[in-house]
Protein backbone atom coordinates (compact mmCIF):
# COMPACT_ATOMS: atom_id res chain seq x y z
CA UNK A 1 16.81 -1.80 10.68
CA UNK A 2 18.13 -4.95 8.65
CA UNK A 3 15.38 -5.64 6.08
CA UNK A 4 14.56 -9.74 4.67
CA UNK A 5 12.79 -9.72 1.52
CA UNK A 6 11.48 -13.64 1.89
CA UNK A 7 10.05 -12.81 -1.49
CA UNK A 8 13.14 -12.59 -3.64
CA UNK A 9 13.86 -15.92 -3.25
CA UNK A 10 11.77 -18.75 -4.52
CA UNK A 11 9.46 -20.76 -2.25
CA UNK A 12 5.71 -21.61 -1.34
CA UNK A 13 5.96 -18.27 -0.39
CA UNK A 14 5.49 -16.34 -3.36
CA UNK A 15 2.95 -18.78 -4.51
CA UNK A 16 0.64 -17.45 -1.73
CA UNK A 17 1.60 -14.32 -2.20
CA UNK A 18 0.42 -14.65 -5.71
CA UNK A 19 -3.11 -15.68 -4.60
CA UNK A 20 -3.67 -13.10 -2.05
CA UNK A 21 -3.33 -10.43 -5.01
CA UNK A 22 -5.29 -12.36 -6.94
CA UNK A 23 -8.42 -11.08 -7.70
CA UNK A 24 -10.49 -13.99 -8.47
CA UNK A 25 -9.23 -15.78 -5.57
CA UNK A 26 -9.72 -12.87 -3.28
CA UNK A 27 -13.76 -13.94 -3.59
CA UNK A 28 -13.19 -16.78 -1.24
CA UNK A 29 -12.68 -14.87 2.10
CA UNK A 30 -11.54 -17.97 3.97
CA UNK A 31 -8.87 -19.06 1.46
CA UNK A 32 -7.94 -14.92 1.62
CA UNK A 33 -7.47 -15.66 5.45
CA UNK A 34 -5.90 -19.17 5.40
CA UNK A 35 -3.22 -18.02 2.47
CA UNK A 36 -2.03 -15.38 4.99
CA UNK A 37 -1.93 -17.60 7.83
CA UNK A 38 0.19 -19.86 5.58
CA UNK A 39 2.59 -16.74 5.05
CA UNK A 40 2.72 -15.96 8.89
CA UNK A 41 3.42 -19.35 9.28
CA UNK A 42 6.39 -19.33 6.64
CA UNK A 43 7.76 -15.64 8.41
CA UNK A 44 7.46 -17.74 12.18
CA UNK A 45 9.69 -20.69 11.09
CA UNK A 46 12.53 -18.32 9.44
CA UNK A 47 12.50 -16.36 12.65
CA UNK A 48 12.70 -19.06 14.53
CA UNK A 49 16.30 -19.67 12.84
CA UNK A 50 17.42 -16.49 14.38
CA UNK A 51 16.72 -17.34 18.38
CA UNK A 52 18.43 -18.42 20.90
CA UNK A 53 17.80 -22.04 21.75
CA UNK A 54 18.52 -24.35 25.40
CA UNK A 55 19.59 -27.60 24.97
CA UNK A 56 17.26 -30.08 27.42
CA UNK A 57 17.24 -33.72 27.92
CA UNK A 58 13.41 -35.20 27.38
CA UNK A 59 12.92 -38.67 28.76
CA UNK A 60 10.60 -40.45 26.07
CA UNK A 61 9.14 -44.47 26.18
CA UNK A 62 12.54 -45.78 25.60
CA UNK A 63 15.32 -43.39 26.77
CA UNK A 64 16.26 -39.76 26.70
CA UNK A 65 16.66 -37.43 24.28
CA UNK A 66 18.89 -34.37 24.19
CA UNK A 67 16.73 -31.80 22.07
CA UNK A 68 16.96 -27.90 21.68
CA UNK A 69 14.27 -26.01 22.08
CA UNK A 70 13.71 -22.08 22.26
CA UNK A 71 14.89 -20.03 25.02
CA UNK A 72 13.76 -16.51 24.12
CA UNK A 73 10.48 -15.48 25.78
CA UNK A 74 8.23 -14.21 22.76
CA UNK A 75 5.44 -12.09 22.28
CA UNK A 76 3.17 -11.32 19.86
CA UNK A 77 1.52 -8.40 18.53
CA UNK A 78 -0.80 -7.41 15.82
CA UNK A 79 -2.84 -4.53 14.33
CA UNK A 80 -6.04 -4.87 13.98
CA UNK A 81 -8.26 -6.13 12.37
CA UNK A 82 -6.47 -6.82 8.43
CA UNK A 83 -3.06 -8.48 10.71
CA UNK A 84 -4.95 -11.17 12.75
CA UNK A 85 -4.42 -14.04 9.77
CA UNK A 86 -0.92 -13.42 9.62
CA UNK A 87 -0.58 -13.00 13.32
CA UNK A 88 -2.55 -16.75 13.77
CA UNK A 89 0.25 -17.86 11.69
CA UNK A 90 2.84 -16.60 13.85
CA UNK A 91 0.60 -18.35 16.52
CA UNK A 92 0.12 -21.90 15.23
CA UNK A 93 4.02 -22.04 15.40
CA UNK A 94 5.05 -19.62 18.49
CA UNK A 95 1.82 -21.18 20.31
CA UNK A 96 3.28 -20.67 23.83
CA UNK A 97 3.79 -17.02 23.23
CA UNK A 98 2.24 -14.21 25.05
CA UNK A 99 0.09 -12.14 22.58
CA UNK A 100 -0.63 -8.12 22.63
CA UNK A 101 -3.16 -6.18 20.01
CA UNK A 102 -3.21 -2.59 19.16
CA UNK A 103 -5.95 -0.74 17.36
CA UNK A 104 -5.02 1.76 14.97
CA UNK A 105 -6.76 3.82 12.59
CA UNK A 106 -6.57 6.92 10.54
CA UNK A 107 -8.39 10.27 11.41
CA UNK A 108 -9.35 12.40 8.02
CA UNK A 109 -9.89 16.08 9.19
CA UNK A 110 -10.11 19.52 6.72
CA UNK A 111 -8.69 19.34 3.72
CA UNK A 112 -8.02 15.57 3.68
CA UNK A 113 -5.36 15.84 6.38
CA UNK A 114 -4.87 12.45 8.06
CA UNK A 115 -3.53 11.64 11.31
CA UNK A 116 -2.48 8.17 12.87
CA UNK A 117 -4.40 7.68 16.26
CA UNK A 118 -4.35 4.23 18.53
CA UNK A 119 -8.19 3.14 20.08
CA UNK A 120 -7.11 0.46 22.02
CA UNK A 121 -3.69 -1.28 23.34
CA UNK A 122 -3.12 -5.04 25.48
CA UNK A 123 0.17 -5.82 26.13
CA UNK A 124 2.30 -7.72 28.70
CA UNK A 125 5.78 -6.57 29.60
CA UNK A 126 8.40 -6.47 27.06
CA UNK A 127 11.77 -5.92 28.80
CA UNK A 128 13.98 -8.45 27.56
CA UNK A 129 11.88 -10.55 25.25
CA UNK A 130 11.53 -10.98 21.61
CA UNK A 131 8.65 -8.63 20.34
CA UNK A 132 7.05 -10.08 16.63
CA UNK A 133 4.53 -7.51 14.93
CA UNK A 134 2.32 -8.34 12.76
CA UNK A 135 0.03 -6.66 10.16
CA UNK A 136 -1.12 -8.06 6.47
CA UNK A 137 0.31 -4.87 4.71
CA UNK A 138 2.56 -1.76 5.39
CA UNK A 139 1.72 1.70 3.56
CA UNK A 140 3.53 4.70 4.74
CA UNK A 141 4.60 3.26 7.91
CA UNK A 142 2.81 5.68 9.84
CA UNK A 143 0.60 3.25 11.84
CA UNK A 144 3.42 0.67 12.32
CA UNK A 145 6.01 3.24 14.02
CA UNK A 146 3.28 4.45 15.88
CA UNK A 147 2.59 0.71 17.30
CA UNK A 148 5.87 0.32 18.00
CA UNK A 149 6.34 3.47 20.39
CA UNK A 150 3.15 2.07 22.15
CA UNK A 151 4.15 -1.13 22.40
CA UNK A 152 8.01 -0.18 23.74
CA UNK A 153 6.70 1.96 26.71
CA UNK A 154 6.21 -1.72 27.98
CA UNK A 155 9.61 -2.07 28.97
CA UNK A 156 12.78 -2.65 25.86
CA UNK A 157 12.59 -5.68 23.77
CA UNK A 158 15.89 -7.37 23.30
CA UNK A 159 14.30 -7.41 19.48
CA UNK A 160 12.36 -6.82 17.66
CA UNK A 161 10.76 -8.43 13.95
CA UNK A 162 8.38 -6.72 12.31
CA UNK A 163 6.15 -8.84 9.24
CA UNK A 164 4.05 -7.68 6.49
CA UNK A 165 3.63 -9.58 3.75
CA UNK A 166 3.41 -6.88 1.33
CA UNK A 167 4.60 -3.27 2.01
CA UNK A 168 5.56 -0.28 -0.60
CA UNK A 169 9.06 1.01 -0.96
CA UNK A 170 8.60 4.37 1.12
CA UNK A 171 7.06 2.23 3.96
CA UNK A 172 10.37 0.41 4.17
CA UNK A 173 12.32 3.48 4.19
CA UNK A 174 10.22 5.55 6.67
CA UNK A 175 10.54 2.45 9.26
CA UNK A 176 14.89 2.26 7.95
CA UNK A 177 15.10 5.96 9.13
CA UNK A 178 12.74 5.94 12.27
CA UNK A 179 13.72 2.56 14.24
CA UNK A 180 16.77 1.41 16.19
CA UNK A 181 19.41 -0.07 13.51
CA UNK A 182 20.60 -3.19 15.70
CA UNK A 183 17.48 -3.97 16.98
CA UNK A 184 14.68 -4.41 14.85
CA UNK A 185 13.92 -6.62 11.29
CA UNK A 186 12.05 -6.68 9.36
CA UNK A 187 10.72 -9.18 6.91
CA UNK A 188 8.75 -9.24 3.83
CA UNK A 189 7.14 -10.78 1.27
CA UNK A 190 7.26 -8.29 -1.67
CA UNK A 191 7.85 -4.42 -1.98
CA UNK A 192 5.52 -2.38 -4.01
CA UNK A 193 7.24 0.64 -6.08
CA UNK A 194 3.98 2.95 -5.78
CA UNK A 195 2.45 4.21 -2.72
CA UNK A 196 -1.09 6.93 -3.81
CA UNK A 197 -1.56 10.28 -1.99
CA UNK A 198 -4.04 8.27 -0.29
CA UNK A 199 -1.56 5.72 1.05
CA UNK A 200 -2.57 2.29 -1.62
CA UNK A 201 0.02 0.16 -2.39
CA UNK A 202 0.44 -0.14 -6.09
CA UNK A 203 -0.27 -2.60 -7.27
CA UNK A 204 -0.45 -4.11 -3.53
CA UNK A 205 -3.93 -6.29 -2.95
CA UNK A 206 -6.66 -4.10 -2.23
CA UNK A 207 -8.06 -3.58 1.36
CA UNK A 208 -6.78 -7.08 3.40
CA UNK A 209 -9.02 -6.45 6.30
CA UNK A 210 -12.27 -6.02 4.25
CA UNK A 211 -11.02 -8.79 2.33
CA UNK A 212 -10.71 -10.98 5.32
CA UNK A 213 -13.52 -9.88 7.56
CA UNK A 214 -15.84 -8.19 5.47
CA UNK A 215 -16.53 -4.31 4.26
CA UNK A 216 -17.26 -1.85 6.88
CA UNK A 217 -20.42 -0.14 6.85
């Protein structure tokens, strides 16, 4: 898996970055949403650098135009409910994209044993497009490899890009070890050092989808 940290280099991305962690901007729920928007929208236009385009003549008032637009049929997927900001993002710039959504959540049985279980999947076929997930932050990994076995019994990407804007270090490394070398990247925003026995991101942002949409009861 080839891994972009966006993060390291200077840009209006790390100055959203900064205000989703913030805590005293975190009160406003819509700026919360619209900063990671922003940040989906800064992950769809470096992707976009990486596909493969078609150069097409467009007639306009006065004349044509030879233009190049993109070629690669894209879809996009999230996790909900905390990656639907980031995924709008990817949206307001991929906006003729197909989109897919998978549900995932944890399971706490005895003993505080947790297990990774998927509610709910829509997807279109994915053999031979370019497959973008989504999600506002990545813990262990867990939920994210499990989305992207679900997601792949659609048919083989030709890639796939994987974005969270904020993901710990042993995150990273579980996806590096679990998915296909050549064919996936992912990109992010900043890694976190700590990851808790109960799978917070040190010092990460708190709970993006309560954040975003609200606590649930």
């Amino acid at each position: 898996m080839k891994i972009i940290p966006l993060g390291e280099t200077d840009s209006l991305l790390g100055h959203y970055l900064a205000q989703i962690r913030d805590r005293s901007v975190q009160k406003d729920s819509l700026r919360f949403r619209r900063n990671l928007e922003r940040i989906g929208e800064i992950f769809a236009y470096e992707i976009s650098k990486t596909l493969r385009y078609d150069e097409v003549d467009v007639e306009t008032p006065l004349g044509i135009a030879t233009v190049h637009t993109v070629a690669d049929p894209l879809v996009l997927a999230t996790i909900l409910r905390a990656g639907l900001p980031v995924h709008q993002g990817l949206l307001n710039f991929f906006d003729d994209a197909q989109n897919a959504f998978v549900a995932a959540y944890r399971k706490y049985g005895k003993g505080n044993e947790c297990d990774m279980l998927i509610e709910y999947q829509s997807c279109p076929p994915l053999e031979g497009k370019t497959l973008i997930i989504a999600d506002a932050m990545l813990a262990s990994g867990a939920s994210m490899l499990m989305t992207y076995q679900s997601l792949v019994e659609k048919g083989e990407p030709l890639h796939t890009h994987i974005v969270c804007p904020v993901a710990s270090r042993d995150g990273v490394e579980n996806l590096s070890k679990n998915l296909p070398h050549k064919r996936v990247t992912f990109w992010v925003g900043a890694i976190d050092e700590e990851l808790t026995n109960h799978s917070y991101i040190v010092p990460g942002l708190g709970d993006a989808g309560d954040l975003a949409f609200g606590t649930k009861d």
